[in-house]
Protein backbone atom coordinates (compact mmCIF):
# COMPACT_ATOMS: atom_id res chain seq x y z
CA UNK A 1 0.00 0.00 0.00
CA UNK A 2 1.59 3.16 -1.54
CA UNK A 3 1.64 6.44 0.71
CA UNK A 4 -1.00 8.22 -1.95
CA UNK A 5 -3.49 4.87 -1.63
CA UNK A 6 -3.16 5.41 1.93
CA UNK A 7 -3.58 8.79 1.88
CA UNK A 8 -6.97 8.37 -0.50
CA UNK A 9 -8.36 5.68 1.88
CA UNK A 10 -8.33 8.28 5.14
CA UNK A 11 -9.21 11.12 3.29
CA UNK A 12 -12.27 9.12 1.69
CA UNK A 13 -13.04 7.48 5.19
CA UNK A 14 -12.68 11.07 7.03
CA UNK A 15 -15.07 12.74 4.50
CA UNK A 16 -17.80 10.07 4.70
CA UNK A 17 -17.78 10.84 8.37
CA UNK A 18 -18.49 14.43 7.73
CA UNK A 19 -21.33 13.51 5.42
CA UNK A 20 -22.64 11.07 7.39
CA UNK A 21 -22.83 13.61 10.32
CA UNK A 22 -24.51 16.15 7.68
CA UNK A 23 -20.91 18.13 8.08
CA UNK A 24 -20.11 17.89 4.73
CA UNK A 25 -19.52 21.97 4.71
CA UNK A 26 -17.13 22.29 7.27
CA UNK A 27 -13.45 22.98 6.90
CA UNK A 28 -12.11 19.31 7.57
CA UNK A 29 -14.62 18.22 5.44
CA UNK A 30 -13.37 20.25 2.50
CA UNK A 31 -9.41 19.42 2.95
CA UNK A 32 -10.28 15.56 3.29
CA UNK A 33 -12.17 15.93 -0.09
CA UNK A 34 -9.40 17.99 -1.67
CA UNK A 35 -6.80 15.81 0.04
CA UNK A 36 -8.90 12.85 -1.59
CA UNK A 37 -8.94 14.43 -4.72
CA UNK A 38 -4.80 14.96 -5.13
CA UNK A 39 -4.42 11.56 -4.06
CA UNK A 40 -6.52 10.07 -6.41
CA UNK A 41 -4.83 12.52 -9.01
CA UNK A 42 -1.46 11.11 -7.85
CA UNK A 43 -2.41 7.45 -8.02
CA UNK A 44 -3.76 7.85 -11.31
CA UNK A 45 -0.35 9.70 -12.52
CA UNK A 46 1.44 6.70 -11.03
CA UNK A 47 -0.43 4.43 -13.00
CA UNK A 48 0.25 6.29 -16.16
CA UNK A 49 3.65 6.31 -15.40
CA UNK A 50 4.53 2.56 -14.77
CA UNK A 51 2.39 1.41 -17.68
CA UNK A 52 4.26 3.47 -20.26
CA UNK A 53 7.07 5.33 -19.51
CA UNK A 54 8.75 2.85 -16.57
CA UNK A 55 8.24 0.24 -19.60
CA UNK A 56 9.14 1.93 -22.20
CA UNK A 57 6.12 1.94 -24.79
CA UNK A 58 6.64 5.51 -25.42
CA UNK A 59 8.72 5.83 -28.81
CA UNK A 60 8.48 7.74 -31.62
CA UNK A 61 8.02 11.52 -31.90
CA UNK A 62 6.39 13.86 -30.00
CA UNK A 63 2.82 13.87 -31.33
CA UNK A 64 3.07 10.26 -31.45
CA UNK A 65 3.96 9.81 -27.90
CA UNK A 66 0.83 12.63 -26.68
CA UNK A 67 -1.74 10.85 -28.67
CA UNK A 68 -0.48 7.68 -27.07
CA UNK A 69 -0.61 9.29 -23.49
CA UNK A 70 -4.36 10.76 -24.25
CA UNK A 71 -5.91 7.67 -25.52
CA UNK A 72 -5.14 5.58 -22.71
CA UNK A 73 -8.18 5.51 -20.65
CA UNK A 74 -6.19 6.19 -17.31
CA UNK A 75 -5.55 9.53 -18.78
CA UNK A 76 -8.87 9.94 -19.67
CA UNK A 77 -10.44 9.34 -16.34
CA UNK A 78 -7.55 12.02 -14.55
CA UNK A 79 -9.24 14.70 -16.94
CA UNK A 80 -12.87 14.43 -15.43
C-alpha cells in the first residue's frame, strides 16, 4: 500500500464521516475531499507512469507519444 493509496483511503473514510454527520460543509470536510482528490490525481499519474514510460512503450516523436498518453483511458479518467 503506496503512501498516496493510503492517503486516499483516510481522506475518503474522514469525508464520509463528515457527510454522514450532515458536516459535509465544514473545513475538515473540504481538505479531506481535496486531500482525496490529489491523491486520487497522484495514483492515477502513477499508473500512467509505470504502464508506459517505466516500460518503455513511449517511442516515436512527440505527437506520437501525446496521442499515445491521451488515448489511454487512465488519462482519460484524470481529466474528469
Amino acid at each position: 500500500l503506496t503512501a498516496q493509496a493510503l492517503t486516499l483511503l483516510l481522506s475518503v473514510f474522514r469525508y464520509l464521516l463528515s457527510y454522514i454527520t450532515f458536516n459535509s460543509y465544514s473545513t475538515w470536510a473540504q481538505i479531506s475531499y481535496r486531500l482525496a482528490f490529489l491523491s486520487a490525481a497522484a495514483t492515477y499519474g502513477i499508473v500512467v507512469y509505470k504502464g508506459h514510460i517505466a516500460r518503455g512503450r513511449l517511442q516515436g516523436a512527440v505527437p506520437a507519444i501525446v496521442q499515445k498518453l491521451i488515448t489511454d483511458e487512465n488519462v482519460q479518467y484524470l481529466g474528469t
